[in-house]
C-alpha atoms as a PDB file:
ATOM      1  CA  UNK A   1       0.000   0.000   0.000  1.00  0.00           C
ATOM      2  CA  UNK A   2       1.261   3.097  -0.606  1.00  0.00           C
ATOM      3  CA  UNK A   3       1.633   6.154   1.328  1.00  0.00           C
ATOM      4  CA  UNK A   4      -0.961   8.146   0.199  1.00  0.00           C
ATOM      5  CA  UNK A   5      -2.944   5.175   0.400  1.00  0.00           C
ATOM      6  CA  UNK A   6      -2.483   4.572   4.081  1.00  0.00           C
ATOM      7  CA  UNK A   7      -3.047   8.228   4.860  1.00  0.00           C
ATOM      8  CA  UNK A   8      -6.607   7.623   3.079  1.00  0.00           C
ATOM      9  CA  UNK A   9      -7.258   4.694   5.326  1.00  0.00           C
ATOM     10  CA  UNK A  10      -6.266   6.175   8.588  1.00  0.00           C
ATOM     11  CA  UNK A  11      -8.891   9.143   7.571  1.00  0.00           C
ATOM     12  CA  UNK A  12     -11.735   6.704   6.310  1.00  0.00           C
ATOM     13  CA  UNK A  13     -11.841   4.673   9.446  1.00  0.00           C
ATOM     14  CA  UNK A  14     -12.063   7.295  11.846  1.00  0.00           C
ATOM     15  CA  UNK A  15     -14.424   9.017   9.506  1.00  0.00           C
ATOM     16  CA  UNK A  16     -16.642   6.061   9.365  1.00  0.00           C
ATOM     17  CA  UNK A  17     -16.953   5.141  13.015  1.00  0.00           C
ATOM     18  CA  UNK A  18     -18.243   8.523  13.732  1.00  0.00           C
ATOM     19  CA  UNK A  19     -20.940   8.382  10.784  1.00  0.00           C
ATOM     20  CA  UNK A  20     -22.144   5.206  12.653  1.00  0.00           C
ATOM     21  CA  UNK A  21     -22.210   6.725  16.270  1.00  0.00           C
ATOM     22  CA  UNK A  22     -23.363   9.664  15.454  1.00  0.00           C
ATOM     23  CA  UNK A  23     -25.454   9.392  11.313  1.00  0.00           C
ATOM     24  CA  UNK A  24     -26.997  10.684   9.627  1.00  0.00           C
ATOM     25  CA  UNK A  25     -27.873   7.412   7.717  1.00  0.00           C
ATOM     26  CA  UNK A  26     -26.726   8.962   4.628  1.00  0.00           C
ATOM     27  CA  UNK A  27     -23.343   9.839   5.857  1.00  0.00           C
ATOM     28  CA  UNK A  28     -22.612   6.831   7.531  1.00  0.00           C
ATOM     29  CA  UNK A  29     -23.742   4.690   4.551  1.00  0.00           C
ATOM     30  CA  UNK A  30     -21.882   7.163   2.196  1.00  0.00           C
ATOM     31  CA  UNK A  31     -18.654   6.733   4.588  1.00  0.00           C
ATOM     32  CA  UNK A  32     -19.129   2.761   4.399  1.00  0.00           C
ATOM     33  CA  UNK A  33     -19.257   2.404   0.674  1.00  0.00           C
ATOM     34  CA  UNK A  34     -16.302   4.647   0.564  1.00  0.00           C
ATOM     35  CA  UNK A  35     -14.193   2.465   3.177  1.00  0.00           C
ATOM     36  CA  UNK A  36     -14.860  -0.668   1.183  1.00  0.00           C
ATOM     37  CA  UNK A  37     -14.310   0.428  -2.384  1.00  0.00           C
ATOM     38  CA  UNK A  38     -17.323  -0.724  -3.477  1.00  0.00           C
ATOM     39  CA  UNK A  39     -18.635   1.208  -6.812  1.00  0.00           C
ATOM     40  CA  UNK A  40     -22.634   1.596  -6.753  1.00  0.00           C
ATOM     41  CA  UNK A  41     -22.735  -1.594  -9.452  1.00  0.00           C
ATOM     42  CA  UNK A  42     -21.085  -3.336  -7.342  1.00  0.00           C
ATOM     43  CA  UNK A  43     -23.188  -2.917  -4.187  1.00  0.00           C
ATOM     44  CA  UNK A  44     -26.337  -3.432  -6.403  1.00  0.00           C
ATOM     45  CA  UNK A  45     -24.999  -6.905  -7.505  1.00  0.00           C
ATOM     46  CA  UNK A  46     -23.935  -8.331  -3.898  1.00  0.00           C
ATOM     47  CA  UNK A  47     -27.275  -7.371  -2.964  1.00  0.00           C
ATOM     48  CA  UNK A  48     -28.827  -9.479  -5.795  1.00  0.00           C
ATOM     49  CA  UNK A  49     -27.172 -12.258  -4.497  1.00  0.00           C
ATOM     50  CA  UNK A  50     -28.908 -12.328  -1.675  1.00  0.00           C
ATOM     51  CA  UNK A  51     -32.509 -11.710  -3.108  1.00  0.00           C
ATOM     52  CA  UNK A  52     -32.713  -8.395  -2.531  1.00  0.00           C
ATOM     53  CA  UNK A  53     -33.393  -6.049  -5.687  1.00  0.00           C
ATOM     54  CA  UNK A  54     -32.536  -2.320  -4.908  1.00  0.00           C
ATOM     55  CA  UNK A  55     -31.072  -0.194  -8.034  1.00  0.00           C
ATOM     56  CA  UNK A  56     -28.552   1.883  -8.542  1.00  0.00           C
ATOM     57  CA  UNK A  57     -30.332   4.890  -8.401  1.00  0.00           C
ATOM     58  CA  UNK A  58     -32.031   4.376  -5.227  1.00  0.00           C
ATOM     59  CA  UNK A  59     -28.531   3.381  -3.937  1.00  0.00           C
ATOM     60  CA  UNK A  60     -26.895   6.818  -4.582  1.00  0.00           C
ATOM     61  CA  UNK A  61     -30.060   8.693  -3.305  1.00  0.00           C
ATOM     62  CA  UNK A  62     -29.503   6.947   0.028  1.00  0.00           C
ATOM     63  CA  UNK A  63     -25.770   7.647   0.579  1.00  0.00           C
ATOM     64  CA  UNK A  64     -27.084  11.586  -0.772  1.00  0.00           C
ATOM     65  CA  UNK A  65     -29.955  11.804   1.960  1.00  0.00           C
ATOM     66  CA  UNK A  66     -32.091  12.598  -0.977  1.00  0.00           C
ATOM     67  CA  UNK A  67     -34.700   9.374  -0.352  1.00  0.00           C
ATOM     68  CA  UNK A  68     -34.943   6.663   3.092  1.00  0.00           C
ATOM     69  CA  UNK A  69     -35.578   3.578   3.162  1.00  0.00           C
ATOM     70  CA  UNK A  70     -38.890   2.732   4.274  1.00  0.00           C
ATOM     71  CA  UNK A  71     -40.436  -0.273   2.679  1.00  0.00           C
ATOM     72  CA  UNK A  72     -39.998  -3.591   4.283  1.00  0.00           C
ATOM     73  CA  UNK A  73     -37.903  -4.329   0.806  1.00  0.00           C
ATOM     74  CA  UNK A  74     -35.498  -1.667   1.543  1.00  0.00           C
ATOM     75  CA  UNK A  75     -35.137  -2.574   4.685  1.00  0.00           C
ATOM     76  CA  UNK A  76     -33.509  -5.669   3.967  1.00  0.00           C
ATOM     77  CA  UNK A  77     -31.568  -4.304   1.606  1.00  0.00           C
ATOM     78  CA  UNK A  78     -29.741  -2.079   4.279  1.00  0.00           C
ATOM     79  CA  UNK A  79     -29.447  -5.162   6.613  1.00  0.00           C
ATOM     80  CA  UNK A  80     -27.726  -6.922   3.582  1.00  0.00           C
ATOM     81  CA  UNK A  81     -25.982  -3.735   3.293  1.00  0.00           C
ATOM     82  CA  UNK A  82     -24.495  -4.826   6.700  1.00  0.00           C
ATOM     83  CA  UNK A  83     -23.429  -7.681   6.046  1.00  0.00           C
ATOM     84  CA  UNK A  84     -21.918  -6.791   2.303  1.00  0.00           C
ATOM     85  CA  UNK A  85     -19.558  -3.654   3.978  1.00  0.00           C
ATOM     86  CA  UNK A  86     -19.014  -5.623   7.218  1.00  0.00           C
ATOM     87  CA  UNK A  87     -20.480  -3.631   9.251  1.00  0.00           C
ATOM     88  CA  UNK A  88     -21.638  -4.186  12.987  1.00  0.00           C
ATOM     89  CA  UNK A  89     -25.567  -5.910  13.108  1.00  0.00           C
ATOM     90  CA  UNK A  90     -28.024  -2.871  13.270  1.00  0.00           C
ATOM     91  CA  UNK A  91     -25.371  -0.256  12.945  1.00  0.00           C
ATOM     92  CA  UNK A  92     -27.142   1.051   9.786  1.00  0.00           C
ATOM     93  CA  UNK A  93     -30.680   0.305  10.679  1.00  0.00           C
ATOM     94  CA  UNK A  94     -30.507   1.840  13.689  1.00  0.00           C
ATOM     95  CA  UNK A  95     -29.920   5.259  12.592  1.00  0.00           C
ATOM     96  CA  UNK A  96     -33.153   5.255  10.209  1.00  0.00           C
ATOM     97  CA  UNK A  97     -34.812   4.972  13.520  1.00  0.00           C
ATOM     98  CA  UNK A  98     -38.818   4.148  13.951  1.00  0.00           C
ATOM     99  CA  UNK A  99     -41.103   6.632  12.146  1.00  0.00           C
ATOM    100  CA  UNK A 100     -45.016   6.958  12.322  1.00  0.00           C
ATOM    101  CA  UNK A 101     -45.160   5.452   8.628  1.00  0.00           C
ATOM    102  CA  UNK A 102     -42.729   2.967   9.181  1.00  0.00           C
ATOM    103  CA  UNK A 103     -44.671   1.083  12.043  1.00  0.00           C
ATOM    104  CA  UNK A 104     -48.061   1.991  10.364  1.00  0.00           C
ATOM    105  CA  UNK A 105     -46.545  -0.308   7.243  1.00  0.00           C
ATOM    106  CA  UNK A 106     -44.887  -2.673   9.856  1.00  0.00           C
ATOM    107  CA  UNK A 107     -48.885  -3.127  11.332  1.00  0.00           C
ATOM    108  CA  UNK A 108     -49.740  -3.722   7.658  1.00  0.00           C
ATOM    109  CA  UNK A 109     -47.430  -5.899   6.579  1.00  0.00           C
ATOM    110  CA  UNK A 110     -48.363  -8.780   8.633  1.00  0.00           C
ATOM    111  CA  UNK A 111     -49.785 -10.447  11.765  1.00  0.00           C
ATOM    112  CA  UNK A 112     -46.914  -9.911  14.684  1.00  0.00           C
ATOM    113  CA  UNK A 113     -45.698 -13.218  16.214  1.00  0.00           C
ATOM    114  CA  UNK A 114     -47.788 -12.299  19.529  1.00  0.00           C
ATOM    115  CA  UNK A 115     -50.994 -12.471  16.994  1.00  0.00           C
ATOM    116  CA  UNK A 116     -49.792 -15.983  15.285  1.00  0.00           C
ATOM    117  CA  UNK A 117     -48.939 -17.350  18.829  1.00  0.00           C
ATOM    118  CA  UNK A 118     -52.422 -16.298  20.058  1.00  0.00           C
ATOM    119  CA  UNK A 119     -54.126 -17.104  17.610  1.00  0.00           C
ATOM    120  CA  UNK A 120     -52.520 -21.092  17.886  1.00  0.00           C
ATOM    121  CA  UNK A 121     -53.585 -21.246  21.130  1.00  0.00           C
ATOM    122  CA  UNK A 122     -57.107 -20.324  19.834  1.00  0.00           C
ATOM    123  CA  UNK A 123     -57.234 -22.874  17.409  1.00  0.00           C
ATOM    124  CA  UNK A 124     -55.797 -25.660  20.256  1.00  0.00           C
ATOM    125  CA  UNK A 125     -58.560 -24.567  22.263  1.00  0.00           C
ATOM    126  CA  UNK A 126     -61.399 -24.778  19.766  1.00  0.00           C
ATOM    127  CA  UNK A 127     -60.603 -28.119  18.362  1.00  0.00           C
ATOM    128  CA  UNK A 128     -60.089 -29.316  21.888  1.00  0.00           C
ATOM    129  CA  UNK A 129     -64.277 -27.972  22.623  1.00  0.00           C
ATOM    130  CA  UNK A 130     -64.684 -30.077  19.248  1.00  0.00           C
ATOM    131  CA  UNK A 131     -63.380 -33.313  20.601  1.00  0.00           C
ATOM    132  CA  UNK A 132     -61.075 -33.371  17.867  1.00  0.00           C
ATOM    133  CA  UNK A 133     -57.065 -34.125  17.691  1.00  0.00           C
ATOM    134  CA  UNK A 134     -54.721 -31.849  16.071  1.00  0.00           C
ATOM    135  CA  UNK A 135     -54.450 -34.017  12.820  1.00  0.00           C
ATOM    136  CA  UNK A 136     -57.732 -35.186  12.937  1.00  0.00           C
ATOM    137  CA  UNK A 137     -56.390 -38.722  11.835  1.00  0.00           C
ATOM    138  CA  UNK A 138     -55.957 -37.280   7.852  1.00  0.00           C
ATOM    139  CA  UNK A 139     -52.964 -36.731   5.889  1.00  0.00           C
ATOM    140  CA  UNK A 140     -52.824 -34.148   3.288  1.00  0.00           C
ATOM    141  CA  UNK A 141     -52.102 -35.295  -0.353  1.00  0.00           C
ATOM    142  CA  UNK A 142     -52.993 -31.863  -2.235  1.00  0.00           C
ATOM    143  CA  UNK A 143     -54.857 -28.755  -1.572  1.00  0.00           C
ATOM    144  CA  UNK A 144     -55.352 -26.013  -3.309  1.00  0.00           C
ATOM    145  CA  UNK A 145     -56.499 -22.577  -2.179  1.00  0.00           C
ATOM    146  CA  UNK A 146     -57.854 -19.792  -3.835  1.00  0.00           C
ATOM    147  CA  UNK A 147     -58.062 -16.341  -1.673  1.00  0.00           C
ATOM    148  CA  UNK A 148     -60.114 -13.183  -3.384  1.00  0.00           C
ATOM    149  CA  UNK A 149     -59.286  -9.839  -2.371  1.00  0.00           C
ATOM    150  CA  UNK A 150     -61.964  -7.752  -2.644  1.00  0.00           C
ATOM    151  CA  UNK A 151     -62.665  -3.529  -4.497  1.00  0.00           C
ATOM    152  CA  UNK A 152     -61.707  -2.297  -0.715  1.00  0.00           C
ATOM    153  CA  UNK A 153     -58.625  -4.213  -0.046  1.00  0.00           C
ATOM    154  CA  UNK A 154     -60.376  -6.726   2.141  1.00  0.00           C
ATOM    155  CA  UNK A 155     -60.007 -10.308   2.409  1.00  0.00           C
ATOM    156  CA  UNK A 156     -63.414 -11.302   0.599  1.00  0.00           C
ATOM    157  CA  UNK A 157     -63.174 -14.751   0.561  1.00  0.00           C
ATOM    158  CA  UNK A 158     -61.446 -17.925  -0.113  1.00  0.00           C
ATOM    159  CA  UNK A 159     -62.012 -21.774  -1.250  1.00  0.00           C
ATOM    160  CA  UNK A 160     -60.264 -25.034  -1.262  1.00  0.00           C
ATOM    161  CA  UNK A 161     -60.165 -28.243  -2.843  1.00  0.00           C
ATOM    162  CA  UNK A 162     -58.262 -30.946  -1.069  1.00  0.00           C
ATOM    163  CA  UNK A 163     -57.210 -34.269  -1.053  1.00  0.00           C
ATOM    164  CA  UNK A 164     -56.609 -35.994   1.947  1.00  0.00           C
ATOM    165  CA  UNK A 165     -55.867 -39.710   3.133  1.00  0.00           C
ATOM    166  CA  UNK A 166     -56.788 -41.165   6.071  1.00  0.00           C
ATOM    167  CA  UNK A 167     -53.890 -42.602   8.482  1.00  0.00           C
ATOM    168  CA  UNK A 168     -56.806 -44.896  10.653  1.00  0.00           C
ATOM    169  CA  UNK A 169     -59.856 -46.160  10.076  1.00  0.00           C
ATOM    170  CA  UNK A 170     -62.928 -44.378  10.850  1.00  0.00           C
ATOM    171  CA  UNK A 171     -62.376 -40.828  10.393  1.00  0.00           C
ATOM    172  CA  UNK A 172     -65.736 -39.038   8.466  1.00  0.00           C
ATOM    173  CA  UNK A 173     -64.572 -35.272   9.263  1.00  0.00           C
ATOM    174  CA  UNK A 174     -62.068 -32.668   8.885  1.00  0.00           C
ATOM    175  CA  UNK A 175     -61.788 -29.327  10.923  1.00  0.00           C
ATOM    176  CA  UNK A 176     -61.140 -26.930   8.608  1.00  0.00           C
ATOM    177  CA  UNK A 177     -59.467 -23.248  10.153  1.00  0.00           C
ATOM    178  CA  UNK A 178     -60.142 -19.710   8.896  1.00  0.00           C
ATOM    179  CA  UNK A 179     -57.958 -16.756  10.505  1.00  0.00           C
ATOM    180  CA  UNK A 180     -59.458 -13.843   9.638  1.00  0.00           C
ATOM    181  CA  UNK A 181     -57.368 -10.367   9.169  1.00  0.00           C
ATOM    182  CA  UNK A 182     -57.677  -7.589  12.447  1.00  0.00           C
ATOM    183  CA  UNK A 183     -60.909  -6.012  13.151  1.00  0.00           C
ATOM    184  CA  UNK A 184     -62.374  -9.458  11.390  1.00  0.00           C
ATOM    185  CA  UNK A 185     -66.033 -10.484  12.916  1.00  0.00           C
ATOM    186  CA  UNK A 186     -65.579 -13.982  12.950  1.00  0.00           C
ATOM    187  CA  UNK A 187     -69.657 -15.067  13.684  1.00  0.00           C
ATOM    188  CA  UNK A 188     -70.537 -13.191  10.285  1.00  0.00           C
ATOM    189  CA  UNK A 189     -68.215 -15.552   8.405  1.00  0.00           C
ATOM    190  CA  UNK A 190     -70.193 -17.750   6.016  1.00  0.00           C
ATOM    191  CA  UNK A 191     -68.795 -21.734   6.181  1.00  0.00           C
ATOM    192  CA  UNK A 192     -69.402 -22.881   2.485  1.00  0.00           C
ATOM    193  CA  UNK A 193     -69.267 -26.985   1.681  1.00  0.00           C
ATOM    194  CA  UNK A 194     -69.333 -27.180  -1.631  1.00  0.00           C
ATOM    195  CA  UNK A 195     -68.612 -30.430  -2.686  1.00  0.00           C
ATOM    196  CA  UNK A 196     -68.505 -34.099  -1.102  1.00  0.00           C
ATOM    197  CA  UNK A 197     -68.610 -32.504   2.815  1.00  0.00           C
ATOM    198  CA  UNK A 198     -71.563 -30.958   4.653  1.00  0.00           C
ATOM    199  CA  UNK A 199     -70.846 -28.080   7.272  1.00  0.00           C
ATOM    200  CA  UNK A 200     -71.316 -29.116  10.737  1.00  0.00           C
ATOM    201  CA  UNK A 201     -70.232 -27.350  14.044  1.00  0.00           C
ATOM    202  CA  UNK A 202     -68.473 -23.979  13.686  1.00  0.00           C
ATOM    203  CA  UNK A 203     -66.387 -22.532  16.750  1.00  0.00           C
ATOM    204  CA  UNK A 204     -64.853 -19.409  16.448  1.00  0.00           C
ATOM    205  CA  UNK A 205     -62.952 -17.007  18.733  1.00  0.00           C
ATOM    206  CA  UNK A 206     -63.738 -13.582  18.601  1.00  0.00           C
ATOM    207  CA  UNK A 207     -60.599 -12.051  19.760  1.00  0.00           C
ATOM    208  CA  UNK A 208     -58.263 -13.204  17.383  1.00  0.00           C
ATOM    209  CA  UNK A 209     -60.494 -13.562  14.587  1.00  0.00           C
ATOM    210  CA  UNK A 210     -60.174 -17.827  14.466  1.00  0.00           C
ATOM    211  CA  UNK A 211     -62.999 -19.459  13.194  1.00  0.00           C
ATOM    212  CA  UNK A 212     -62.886 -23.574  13.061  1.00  0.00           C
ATOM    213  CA  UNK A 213     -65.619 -25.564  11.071  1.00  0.00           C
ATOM    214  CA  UNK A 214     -66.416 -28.980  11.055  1.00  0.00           C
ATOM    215  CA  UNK A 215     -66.821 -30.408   7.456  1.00  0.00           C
ATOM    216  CA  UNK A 216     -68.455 -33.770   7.530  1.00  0.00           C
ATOM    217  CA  UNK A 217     -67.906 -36.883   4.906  1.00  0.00           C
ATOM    218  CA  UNK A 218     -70.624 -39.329   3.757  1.00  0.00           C
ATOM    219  CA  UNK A 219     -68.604 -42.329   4.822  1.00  0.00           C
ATOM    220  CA  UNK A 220     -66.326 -43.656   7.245  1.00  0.00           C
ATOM    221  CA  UNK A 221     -62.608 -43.684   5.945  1.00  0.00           C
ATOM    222  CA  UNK A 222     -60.564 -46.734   6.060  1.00  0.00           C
ATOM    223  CA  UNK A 223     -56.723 -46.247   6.435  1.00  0.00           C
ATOM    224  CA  UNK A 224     -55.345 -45.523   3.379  1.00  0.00           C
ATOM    225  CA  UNK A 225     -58.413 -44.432   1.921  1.00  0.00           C
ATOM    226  CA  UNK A 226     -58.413 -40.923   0.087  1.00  0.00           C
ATOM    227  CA  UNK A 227     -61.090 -38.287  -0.033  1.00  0.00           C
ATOM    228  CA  UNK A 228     -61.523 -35.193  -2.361  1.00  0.00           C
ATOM    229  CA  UNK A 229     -63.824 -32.435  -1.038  1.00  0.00           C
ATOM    230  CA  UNK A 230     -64.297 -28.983  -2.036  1.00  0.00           C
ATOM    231  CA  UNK A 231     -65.346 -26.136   0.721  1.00  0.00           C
ATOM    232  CA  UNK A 232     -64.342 -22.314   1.560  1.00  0.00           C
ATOM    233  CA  UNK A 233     -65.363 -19.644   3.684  1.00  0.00           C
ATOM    234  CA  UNK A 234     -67.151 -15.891   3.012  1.00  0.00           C
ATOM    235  CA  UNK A 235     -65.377 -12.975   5.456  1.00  0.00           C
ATOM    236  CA  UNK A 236     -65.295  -9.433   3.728  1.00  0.00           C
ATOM    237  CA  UNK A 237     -66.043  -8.126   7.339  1.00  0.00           C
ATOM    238  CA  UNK A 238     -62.249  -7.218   8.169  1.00  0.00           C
ATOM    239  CA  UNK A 239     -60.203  -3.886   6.793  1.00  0.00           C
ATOM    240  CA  UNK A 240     -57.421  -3.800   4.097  1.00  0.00           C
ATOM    241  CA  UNK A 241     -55.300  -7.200   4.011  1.00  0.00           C
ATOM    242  CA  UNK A 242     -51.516  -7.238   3.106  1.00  0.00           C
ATOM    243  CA  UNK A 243     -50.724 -10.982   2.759  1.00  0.00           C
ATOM    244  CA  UNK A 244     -52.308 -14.436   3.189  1.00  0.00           C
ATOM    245  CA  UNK A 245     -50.679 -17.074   5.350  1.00  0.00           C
ATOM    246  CA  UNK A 246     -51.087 -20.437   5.729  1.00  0.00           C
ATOM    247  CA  UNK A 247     -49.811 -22.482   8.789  1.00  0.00           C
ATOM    248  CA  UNK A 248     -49.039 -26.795   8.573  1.00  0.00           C
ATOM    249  CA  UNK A 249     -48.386 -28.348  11.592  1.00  0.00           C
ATOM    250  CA  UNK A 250     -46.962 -31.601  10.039  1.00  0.00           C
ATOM    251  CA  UNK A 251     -45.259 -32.005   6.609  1.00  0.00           C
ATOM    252  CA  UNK A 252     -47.222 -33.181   3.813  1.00  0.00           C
ATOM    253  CA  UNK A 253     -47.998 -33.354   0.275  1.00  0.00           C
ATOM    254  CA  UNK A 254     -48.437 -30.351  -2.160  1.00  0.00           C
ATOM    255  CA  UNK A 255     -50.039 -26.954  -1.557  1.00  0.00           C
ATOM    256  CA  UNK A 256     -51.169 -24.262  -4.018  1.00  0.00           C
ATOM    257  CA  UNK A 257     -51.749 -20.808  -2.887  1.00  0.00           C
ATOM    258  CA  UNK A 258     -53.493 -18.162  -5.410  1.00  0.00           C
ATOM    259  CA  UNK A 259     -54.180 -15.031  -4.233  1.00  0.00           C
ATOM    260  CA  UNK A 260     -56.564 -13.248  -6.602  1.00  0.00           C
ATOM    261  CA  UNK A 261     -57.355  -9.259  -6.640  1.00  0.00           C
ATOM    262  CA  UNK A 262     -60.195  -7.306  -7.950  1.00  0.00           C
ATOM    263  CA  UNK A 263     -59.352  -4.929 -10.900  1.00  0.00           C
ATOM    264  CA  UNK A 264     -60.567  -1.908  -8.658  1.00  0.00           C
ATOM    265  CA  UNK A 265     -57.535  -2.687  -6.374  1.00  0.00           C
ATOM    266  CA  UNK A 266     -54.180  -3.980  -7.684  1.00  0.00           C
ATOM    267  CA  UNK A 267     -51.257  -4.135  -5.357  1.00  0.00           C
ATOM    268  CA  UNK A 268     -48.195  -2.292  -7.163  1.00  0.00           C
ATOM    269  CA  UNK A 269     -45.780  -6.073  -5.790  1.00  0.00           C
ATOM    270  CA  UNK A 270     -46.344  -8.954  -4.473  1.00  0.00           C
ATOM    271  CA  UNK A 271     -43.813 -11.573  -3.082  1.00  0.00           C
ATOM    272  CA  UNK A 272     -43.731 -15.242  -1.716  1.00  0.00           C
ATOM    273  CA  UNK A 273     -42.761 -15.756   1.934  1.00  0.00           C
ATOM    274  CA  UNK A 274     -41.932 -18.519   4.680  1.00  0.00           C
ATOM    275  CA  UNK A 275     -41.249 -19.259   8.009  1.00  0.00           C
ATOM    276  CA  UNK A 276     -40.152 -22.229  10.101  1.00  0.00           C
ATOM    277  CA  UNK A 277     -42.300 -21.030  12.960  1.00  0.00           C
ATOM    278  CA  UNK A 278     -44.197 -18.071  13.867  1.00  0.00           C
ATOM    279  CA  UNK A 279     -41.285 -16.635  16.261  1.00  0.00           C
ATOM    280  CA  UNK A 280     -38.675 -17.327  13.129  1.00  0.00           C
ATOM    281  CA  UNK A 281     -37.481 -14.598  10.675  1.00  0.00           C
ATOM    282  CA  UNK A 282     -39.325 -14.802   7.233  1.00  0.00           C
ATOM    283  CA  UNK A 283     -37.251 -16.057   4.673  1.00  0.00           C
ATOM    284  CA  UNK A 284     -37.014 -17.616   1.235  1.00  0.00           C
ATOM    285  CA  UNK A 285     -38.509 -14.092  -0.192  1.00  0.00           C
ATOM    286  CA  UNK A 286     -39.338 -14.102  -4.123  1.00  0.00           C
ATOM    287  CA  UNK A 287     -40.976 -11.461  -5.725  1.00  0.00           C
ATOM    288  CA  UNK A 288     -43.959 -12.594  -7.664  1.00  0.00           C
ATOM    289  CA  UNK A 289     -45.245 -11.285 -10.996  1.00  0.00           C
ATOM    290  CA  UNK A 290     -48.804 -10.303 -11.248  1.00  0.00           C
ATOM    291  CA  UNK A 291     -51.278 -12.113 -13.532  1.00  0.00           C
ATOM    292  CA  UNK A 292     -52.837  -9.499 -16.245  1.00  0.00           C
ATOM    293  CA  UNK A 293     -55.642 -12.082 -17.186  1.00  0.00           C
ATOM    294  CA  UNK A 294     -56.343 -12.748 -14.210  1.00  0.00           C
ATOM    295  CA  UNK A 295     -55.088 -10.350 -11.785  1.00  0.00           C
ATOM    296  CA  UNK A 296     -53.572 -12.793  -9.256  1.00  0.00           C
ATOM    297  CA  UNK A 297     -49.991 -14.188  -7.875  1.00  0.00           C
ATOM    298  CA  UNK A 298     -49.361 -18.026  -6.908  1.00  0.00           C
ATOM    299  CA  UNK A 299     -47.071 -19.864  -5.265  1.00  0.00           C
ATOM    300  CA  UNK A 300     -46.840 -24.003  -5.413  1.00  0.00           C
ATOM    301  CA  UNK A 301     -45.099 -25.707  -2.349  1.00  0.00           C
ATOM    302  CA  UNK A 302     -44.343 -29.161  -3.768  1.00  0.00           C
ATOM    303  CA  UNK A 303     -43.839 -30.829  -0.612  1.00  0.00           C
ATOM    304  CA  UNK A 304     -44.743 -28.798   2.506  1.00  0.00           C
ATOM    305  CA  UNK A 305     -42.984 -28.976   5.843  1.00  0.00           C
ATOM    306  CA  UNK A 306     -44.439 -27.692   9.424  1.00  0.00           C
ATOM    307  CA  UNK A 307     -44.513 -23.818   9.150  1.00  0.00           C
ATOM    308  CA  UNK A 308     -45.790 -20.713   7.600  1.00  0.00           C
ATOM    309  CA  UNK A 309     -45.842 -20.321   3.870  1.00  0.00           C
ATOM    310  CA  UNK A 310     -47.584 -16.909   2.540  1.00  0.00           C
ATOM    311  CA  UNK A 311     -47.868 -14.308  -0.124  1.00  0.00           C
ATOM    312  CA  UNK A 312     -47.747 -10.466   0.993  1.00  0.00           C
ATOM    313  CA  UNK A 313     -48.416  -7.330  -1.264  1.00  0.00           C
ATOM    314  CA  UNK A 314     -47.788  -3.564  -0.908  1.00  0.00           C
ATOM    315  CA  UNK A 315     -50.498  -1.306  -2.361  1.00  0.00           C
ATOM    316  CA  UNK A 316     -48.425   1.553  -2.516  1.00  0.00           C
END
C-alpha cells in the first residue's frame, strides 16, 4: 500500500466510526461504501445475491440523503448492506430509527408473532371444545387454495379443494381453520361446503379472529383411503389485508396458494414468503409477478414442511 494510500485509510476509518455513532444514515452509509471500495454496481450486484433487488439509483439517493428507506424491501436491503460492507448488526438500521409510517406499514405488513402465537392457542382450544385431535387422523395429499381480495382491499373470501388420506380407520370429518385479518367479525363468516362434505359445528374465537368448522364426509374412511372435497369460507367483514398465510403443523404433500385481486384494487408487488415457525425470521422471499388475465400471484409448495408459507403485497 502506498503512502498516500495509508493516509486515506487512517482518515476513512475514523471518519466512518463517527458516521455510525453519530449518522446521519446517509453519511454513515456514504462513509461505508467509501471504506470498502465498493462502486454503486457493485453494491447493487452483492445485494442481488442475496434476493434483494434495490437499483442503482435508489442506492446513490440513500448515501445523498435525498430518499430513506422505508419499505420492508429496503429494509432488507440495508441489513444486507451490513453484512456486504461488514459492518456491525443494526449499525445502519438503527440510525433510520422508527417513524409513524414505518410502524403503520410494519402493522400492515403482517400479523406480529404475539398475533400468530395467540391465535394457535385459539385454534388448540377450539378443536379441543370439538373433541377433535390436532391431525384429525388425515394426511394431506394436495390442496389447493384460492383467496379473493376484494374492491376495498379486504379479504373477501377464499375456497379449497383438497385431497386428503386417512392414516386410521374411521375418520368421516375434517376441521377446517379460517384466521381472519384484524378487526375481522368472525360469527358473520359464512362456512361454504361445496362439494362431497356438509358443514357441521363452527367454533370461532372472537378475539383473534379464528374461526374452526367442522366439514363432515358421507362415509367412514378406512386407512389408506383418500377423499376429495371442495369447501371455503365468506369474510369481507375485516379492513385492508396485506398478505395471506397459511400455517401446517406436520409435513405433507403439495399446496397451491393463489391469491386473486379485484381490478378496482391492484397491489403495485407482491412476493412469496416462509417461516419455520411463527417466532422465526421470514425467509425464502421471491418477488412474484402479477397475472394481467387474471389479476392474481401463486405460489406451489411441492412438498410442505411444518410452518408458515404466505404471499404479501404492498399497495403503494
Amino acid at each position: 500500500m502506498r503512502l498516500d494510500e495509508r493516509r486515506t485509510e487512517a482518515v476513512r476509518a475514523p471518519n466512518l466510526e463517527a458516521a455510525l455513532r453519530s449518522g446521519p444514515f446517509s453519511s454513515a452509509l456514504r462513509a461505508a461504501i467509501a471504506a470498502r471500495r465498493l462502486p454503486l454496481h457493485r453494491v447493487r450486484h452483492h445485494l442481488a445475491r442475496r434476493g434483494v433487488h434495490i437499483g442503482v439509483t435508489s442506492l446513490s439517493y440513500w448515501q445523498q440523503g435525498a430518499r430513506r428507506p422505508q419499505r420492508p424491501e429496503s429494509m432488507r436491503a440495508v441489513r444486507a448492506l451490513e453484512e456486504i460492507l461488514e459492518l456491525p448488526a443494526e449499525s445502519l438500521i438503527r440510525l433510520l430509527g422508527p417513524t409513524p409510517e414505518a410502524a403503520v406499514r410494519e402493522r400492515r405488513a403482517g400479523r406480529s408473532y404475539g398475533a400468530l402465537t395467540e391465535a394457535s392457542g385459539a385454534v388448540e382450544r377450539l378443536l379441543a371444545e370439538l373433541g377433535c385431535p390436532p391431525d384429525g387422523g388425515l394426511h394431506t395429499v394436495g390442496h389447493h387454495e384460492r383467496v379473493r381480495i376484494g374492491a376495498q382491499r379486504q379479504l373477501l373470501g377464499k375456497d379449497s379443494q383438497q385431497i386428503v388420506r386417512a392414516h386410521r380407520d374411521g375418520v368421516d370429518r375434517y376441521m377446517a381453520v379460517h384466521h381472519g385479518d384484524p378487526g375481522c367479525t368472525p360469527a358473520d363468516v359464512a362456512v361454504c361446503a361445496m362439494e362431497n362434505c356438509r358443514a357441521g359445528r363452527v367454533r370461532w374465537d372472537e378475539g383473534t379472529g379464528v374461526l374452526v368448522a367442522e366439514l363432515l364426509f358421507d362415509a367412514r374412511l378406512r386407512a389408506g383411503d383418500t377423499h376429495l372435497f371442495h369447501y371455503g369460507f365468506e369474510d369481507g367483514t375485516a379492513g385492508s389485508a396485506s398478505e395471506y398465510v397459511r400455517g401446517f403443523g406436520f409435513s405433507g404433500g403439495q399446496y397451491a396458494l393463489q391469491v386473486r385481486f379485484s381490478d378496482d384494487a391492484l397491489p403495485v408487488r407482491c412476493h412469496r414468503f416462509a417461516q419455520r415457525s411463527a417466532a422465526a425470521p421470514r425467509d425464502g422471499r421471491r418477488d412474484l409477478a402479477l397475472s394481467g388475465t387474471h389479476r392474481s400471484v401463486h405460489v406451489v409448495e411441492p412438498q410442505v414442511r411444518a410452518g408458515l408459507v404466505g404471499i404479501g403485497w404492498d399497495w403503494e
